[in-house]
N, C-alpha and C. Protein backbone atom coordinates (compact mmCIF):
# COMPACT_ATOMS: atom_id res chain seq x y z
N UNK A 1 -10.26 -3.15 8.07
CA UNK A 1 -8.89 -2.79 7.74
C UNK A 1 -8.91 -1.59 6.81
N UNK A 2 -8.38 -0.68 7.12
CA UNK A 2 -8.06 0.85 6.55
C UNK A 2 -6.53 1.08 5.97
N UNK A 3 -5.79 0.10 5.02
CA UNK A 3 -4.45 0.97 4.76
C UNK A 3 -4.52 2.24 4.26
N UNK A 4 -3.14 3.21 4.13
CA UNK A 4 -3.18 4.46 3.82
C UNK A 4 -1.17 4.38 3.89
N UNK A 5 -1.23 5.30 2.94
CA UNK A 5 0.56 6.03 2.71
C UNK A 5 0.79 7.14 2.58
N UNK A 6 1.86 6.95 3.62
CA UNK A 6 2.24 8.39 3.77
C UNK A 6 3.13 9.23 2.49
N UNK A 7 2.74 10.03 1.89
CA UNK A 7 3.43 10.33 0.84
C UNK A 7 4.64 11.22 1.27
N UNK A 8 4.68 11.64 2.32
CA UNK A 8 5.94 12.21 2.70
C UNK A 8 7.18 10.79 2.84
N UNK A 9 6.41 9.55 3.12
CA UNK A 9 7.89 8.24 3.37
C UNK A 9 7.87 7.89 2.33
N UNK A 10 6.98 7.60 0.95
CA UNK A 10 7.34 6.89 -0.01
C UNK A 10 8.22 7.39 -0.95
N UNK A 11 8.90 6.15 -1.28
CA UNK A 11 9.69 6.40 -2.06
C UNK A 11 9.37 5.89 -3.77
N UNK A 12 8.18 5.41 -3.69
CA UNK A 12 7.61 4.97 -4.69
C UNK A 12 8.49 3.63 -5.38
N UNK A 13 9.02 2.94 -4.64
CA UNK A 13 9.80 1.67 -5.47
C UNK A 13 9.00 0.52 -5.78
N UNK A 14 7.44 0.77 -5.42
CA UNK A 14 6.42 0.12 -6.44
C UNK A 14 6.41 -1.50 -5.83
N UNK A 15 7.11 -1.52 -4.74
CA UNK A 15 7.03 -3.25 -4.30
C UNK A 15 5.31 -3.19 -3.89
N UNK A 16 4.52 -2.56 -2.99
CA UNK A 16 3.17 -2.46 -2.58
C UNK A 16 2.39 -3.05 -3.84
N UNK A 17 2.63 -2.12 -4.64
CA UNK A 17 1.35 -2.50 -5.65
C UNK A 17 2.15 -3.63 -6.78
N UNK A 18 2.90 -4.19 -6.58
CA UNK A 18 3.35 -5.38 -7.20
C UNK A 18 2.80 -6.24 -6.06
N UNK A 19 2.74 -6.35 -5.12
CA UNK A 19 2.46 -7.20 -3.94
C UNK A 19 1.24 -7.39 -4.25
N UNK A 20 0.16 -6.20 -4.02
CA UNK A 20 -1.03 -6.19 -3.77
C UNK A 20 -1.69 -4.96 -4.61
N UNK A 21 -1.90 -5.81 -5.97
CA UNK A 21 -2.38 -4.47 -6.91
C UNK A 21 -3.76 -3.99 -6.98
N UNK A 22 -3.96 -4.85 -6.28
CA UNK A 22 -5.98 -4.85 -6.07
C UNK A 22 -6.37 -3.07 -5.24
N UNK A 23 -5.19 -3.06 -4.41
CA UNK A 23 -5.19 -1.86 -3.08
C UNK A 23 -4.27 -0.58 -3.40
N UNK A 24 -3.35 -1.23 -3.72
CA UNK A 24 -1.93 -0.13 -4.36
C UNK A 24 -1.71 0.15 -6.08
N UNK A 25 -1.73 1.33 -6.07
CA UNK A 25 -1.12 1.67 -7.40
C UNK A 25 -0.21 2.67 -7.37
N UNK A 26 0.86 2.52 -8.09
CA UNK A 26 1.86 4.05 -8.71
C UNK A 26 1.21 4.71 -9.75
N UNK A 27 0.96 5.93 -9.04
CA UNK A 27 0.56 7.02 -10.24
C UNK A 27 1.40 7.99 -10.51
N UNK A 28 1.08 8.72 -11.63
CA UNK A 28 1.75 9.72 -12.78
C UNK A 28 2.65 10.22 -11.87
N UNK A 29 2.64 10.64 -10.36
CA UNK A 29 3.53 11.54 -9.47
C UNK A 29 4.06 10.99 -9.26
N UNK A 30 4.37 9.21 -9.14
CA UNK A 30 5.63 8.60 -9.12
C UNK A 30 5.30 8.07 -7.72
N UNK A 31 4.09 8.13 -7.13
CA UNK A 31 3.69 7.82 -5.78
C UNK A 31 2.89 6.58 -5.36
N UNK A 32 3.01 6.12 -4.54
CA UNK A 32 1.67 4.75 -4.35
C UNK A 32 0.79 5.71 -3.74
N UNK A 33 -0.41 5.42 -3.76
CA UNK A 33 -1.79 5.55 -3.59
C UNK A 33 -2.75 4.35 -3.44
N UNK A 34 -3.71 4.42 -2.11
CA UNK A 34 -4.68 3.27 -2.10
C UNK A 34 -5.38 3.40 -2.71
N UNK A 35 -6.14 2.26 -3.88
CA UNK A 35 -7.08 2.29 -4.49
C UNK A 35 -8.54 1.50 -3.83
N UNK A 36 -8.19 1.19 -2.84
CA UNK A 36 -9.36 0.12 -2.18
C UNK A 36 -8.47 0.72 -0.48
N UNK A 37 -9.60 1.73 0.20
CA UNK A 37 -9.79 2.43 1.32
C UNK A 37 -10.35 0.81 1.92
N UNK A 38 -11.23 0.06 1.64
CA UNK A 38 -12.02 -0.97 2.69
C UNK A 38 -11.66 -2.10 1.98
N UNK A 39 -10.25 -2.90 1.48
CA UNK A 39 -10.32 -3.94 0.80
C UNK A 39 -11.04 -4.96 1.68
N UNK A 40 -11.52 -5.94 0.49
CA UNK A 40 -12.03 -7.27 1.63
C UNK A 40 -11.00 -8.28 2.20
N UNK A 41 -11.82 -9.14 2.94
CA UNK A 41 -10.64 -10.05 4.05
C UNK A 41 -10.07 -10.93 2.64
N UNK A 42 -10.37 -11.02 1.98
CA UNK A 42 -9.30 -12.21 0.76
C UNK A 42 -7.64 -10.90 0.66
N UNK A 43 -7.89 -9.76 1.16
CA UNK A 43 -7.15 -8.93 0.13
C UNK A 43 -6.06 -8.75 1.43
N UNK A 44 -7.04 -8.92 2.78
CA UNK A 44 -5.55 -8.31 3.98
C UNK A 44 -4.69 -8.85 4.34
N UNK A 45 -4.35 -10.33 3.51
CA UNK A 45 -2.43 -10.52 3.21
C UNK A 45 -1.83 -9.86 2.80
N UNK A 46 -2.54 -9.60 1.56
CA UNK A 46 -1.24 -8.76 0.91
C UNK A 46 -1.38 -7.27 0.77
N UNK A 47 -2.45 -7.17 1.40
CA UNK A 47 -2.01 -5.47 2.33
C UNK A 47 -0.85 -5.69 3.72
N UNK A 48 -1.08 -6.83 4.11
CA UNK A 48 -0.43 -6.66 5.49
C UNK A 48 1.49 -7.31 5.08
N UNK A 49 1.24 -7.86 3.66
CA UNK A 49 2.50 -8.29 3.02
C UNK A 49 3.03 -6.86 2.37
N UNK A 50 2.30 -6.02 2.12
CA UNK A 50 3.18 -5.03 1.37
C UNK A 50 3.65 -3.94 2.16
N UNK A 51 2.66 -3.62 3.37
CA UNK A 51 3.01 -2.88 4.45
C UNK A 51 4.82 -3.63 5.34
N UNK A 52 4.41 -4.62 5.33
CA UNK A 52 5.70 -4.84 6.07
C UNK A 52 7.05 -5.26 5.26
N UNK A 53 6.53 -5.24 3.38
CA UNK A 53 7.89 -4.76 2.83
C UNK A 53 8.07 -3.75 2.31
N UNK A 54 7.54 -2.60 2.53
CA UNK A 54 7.78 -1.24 2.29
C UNK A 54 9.51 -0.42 2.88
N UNK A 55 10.00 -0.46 2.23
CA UNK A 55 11.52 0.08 3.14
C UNK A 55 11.23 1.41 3.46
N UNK A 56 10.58 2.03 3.40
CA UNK A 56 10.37 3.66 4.54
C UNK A 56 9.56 3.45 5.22
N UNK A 57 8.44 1.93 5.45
CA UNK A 57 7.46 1.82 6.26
C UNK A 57 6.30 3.45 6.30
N UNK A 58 6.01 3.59 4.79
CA UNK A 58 5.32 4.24 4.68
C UNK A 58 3.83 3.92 4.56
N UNK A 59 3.49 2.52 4.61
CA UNK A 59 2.05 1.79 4.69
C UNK A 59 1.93 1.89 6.32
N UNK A 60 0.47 2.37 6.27
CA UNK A 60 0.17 1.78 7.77
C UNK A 60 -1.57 1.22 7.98
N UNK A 61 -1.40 0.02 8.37
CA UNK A 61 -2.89 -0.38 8.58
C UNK A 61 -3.72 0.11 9.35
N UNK A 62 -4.69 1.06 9.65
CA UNK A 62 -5.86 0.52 11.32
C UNK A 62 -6.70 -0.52 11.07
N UNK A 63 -6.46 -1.20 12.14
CA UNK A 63 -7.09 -2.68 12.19
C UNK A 63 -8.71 -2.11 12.50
């Protein structure tokens, strides 16, 4: 599992890395950013929980 965000959809309202802070963080630009490119399988709920509450659907997984 590979998440990644598009910084052109985010809107940075920070639900991702409240979800799943292990993978997501908001930094200084006001942006989410992945911090874990290869999280492990304990972690791909709540990558796959924050991707699908993102409201610009700016998370996207490759499986």
């Amino acid at each position: 599992m590979k998440p990644s965000v598009d910084a052109n959809l985010c809107i940075g309202c920070e639900l991702c890395a409240d979800t799943c802070p292990e993978v997501f963080e908001i930094r200084s630009d006001g942006y989410s950013h992945v911090i874990d490119e290869d999280p492990p399988e304990s972690q791909w709920d709540c990558v796959r929980e924050a991707a699908d509450i993102c409201p610009t659907e700016a998370i996207t997984i490759e499986e």
